[in-house]
C-alpha atoms as a PDB file:
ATOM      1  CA  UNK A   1     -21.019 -13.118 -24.057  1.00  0.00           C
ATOM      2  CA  UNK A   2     -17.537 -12.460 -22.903  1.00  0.00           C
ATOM      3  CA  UNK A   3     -17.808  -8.202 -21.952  1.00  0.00           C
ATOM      4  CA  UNK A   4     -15.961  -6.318 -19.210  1.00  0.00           C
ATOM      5  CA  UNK A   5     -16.705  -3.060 -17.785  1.00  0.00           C
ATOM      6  CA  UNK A   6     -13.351  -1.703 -15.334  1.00  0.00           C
ATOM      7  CA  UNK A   7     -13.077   1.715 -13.662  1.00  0.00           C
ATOM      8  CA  UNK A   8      -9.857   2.036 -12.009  1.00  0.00           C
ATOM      9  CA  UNK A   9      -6.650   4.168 -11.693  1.00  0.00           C
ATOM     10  CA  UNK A  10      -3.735   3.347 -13.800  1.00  0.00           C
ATOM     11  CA  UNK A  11      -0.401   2.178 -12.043  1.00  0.00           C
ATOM     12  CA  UNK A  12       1.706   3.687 -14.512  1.00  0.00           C
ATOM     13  CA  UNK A  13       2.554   5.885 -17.527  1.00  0.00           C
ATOM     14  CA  UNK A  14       0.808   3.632 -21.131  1.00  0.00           C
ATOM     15  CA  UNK A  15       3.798   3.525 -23.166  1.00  0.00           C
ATOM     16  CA  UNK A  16       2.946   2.931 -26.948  1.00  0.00           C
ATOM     17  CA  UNK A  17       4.692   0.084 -28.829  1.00  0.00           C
ATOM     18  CA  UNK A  18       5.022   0.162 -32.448  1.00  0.00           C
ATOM     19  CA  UNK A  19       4.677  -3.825 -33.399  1.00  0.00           C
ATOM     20  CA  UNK A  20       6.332  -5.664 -36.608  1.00  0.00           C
ATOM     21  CA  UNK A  21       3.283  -5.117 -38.722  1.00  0.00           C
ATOM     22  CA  UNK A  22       3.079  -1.187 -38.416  1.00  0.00           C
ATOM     23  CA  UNK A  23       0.435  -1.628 -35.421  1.00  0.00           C
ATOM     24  CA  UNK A  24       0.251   0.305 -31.995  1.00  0.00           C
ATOM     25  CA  UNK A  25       0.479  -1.332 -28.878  1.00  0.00           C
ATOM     26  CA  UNK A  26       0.016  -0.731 -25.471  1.00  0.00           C
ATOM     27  CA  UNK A  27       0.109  -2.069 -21.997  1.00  0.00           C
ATOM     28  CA  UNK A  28      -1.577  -1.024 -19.011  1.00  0.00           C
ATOM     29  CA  UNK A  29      -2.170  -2.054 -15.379  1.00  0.00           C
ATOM     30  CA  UNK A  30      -5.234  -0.883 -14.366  1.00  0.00           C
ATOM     31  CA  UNK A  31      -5.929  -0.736  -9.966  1.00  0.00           C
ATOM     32  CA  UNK A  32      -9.110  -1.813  -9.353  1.00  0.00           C
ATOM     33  CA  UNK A  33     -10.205  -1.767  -5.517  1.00  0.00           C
ATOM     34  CA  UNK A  34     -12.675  -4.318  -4.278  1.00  0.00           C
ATOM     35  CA  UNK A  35     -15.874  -3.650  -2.743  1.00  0.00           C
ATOM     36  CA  UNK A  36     -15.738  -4.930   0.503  1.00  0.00           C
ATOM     37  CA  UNK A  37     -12.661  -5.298   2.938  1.00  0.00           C
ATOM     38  CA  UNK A  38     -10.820  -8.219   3.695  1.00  0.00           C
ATOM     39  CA  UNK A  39     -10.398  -9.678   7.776  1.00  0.00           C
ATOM     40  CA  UNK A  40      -8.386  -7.170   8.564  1.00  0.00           C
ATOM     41  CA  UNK A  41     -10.439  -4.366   7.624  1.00  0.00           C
ATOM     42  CA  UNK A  42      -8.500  -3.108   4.639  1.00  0.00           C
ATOM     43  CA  UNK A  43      -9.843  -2.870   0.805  1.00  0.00           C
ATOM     44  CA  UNK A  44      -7.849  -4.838  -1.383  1.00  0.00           C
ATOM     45  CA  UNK A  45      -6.573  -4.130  -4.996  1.00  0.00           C
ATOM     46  CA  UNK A  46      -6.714  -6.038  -8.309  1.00  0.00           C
ATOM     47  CA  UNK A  47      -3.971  -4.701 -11.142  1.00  0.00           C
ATOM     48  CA  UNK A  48      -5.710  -5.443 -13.987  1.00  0.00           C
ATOM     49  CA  UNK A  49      -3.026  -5.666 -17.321  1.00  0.00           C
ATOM     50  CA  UNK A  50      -5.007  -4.005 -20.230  1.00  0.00           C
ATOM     51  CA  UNK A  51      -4.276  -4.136 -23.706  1.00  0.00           C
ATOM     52  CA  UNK A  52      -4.714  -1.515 -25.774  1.00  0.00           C
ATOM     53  CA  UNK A  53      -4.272  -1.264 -29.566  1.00  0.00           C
ATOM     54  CA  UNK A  54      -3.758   1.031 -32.473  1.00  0.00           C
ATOM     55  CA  UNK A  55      -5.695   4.480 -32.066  1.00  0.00           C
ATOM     56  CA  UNK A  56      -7.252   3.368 -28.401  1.00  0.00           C
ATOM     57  CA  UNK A  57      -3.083   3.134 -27.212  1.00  0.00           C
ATOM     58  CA  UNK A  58      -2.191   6.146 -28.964  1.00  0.00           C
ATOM     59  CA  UNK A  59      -5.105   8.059 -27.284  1.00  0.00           C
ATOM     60  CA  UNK A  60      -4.363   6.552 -23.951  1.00  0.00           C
ATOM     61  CA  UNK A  61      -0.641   7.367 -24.223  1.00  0.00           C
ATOM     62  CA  UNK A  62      -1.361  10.941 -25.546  1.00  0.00           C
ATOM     63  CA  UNK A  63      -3.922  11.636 -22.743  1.00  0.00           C
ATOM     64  CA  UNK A  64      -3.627   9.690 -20.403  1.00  0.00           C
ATOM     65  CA  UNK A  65      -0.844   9.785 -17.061  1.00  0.00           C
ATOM     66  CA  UNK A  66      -0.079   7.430 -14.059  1.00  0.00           C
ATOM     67  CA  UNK A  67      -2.372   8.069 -11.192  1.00  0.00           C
ATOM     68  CA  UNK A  68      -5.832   8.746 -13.627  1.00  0.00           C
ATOM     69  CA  UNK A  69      -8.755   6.875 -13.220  1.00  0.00           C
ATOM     70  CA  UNK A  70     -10.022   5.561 -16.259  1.00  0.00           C
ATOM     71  CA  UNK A  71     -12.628   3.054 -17.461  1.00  0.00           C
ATOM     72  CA  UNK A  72     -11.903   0.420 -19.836  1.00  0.00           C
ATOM     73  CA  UNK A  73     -14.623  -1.787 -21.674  1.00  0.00           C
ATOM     74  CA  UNK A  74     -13.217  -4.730 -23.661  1.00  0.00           C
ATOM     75  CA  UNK A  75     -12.775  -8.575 -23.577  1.00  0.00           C
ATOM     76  CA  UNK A  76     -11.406 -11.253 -21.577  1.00  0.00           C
ATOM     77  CA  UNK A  77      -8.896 -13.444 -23.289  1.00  0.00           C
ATOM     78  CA  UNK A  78      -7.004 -16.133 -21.761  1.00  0.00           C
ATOM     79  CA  UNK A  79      -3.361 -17.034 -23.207  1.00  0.00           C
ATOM     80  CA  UNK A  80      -0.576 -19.472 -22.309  1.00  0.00           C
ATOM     81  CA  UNK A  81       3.054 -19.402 -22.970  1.00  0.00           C
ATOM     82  CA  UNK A  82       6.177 -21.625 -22.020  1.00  0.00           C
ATOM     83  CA  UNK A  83       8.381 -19.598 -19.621  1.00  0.00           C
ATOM     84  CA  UNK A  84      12.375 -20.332 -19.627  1.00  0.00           C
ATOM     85  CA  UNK A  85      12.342 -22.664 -17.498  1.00  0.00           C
ATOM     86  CA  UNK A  86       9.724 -24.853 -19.849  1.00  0.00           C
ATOM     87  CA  UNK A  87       6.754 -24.640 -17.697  1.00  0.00           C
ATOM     88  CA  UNK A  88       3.600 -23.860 -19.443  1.00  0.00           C
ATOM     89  CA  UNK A  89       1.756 -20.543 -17.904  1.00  0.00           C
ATOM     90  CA  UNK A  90      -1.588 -18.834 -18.174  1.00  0.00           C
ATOM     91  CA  UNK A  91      -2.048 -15.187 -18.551  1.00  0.00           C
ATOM     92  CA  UNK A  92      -5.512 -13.473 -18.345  1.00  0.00           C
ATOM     93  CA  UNK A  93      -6.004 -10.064 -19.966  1.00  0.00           C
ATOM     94  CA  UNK A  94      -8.717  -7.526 -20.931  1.00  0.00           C
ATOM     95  CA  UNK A  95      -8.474  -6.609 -24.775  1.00  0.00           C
ATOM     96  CA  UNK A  96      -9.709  -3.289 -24.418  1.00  0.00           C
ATOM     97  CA  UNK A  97     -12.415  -1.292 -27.691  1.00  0.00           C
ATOM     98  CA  UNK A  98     -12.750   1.537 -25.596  1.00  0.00           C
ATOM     99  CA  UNK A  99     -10.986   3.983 -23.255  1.00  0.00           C
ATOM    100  CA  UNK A 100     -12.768   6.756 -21.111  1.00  0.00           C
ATOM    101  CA  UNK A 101     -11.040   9.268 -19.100  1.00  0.00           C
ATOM    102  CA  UNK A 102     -12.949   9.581 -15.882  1.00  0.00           C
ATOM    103  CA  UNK A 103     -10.669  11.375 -13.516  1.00  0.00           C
ATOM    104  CA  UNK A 104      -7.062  12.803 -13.453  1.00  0.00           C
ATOM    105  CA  UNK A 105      -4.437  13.047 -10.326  1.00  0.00           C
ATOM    106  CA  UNK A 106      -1.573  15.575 -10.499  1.00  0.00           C
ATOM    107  CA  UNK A 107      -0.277  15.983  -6.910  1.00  0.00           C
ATOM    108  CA  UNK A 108       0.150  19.709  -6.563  1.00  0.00           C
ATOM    109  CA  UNK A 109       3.661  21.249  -6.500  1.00  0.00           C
ATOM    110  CA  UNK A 110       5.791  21.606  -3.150  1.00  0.00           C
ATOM    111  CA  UNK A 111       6.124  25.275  -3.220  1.00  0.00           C
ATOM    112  CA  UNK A 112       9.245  26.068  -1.534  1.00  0.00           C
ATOM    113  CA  UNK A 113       9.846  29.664  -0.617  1.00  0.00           C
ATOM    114  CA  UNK A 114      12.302  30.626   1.891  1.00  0.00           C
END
């Protein structure tokens, strides 16, 4: 069975692609921190890239801003390509079925009266 479950905050604004065959697109990096910290103490982060297509992107890009925390349940798929250089390369990504807002972050406004 090949299921994910990620909760995480996204590292930027989902912009939605419009493909060749009338689809929607969209990429996301999601930040996931780790559970337990490294030697030096500190909590490392995995930026997960996320797919997202058709209604799922344009519900993520209509909703959804930089900074949110999100949770994404999907697939794993694994995909190669040759780079320009002619090298063959591996890319891992989570084909995401559904999108659930969790949390939002809007840093407050600098009020600045004089």
């Amino acid at each position: 069975m090949n299921h994910v479950i990620l909760i995480g905050r996204l590292s930027g604004d989902p912009e939605i692609i419009k493909t060749e065959n009338e689809s929607f697109r969209t990429v996301v990096n999601l930040a996931v921190p780790r559970t337990y910290k490294n030697m030096d103490g500190i909590y490392e982060t995995d930026f997960i890239r996320c797919i997202l297509w058709n209604g799922i992107a344009e519900r993520a890009n209509e909703y959804c801003k930089k900074g949110d925390i999100v949770c994404i349940r999907g697939r794993l798929q694994v995909r190669n390509y040759t780079n320009e250089q002619g090298e063959k390369k591996f890319m891992t990504e989570v084909i995401a079925e559904t999108i659930a807002f969790v949390s939002s972050y809007h840093p407050k406004e600098k009020n600045e009266k004089n």
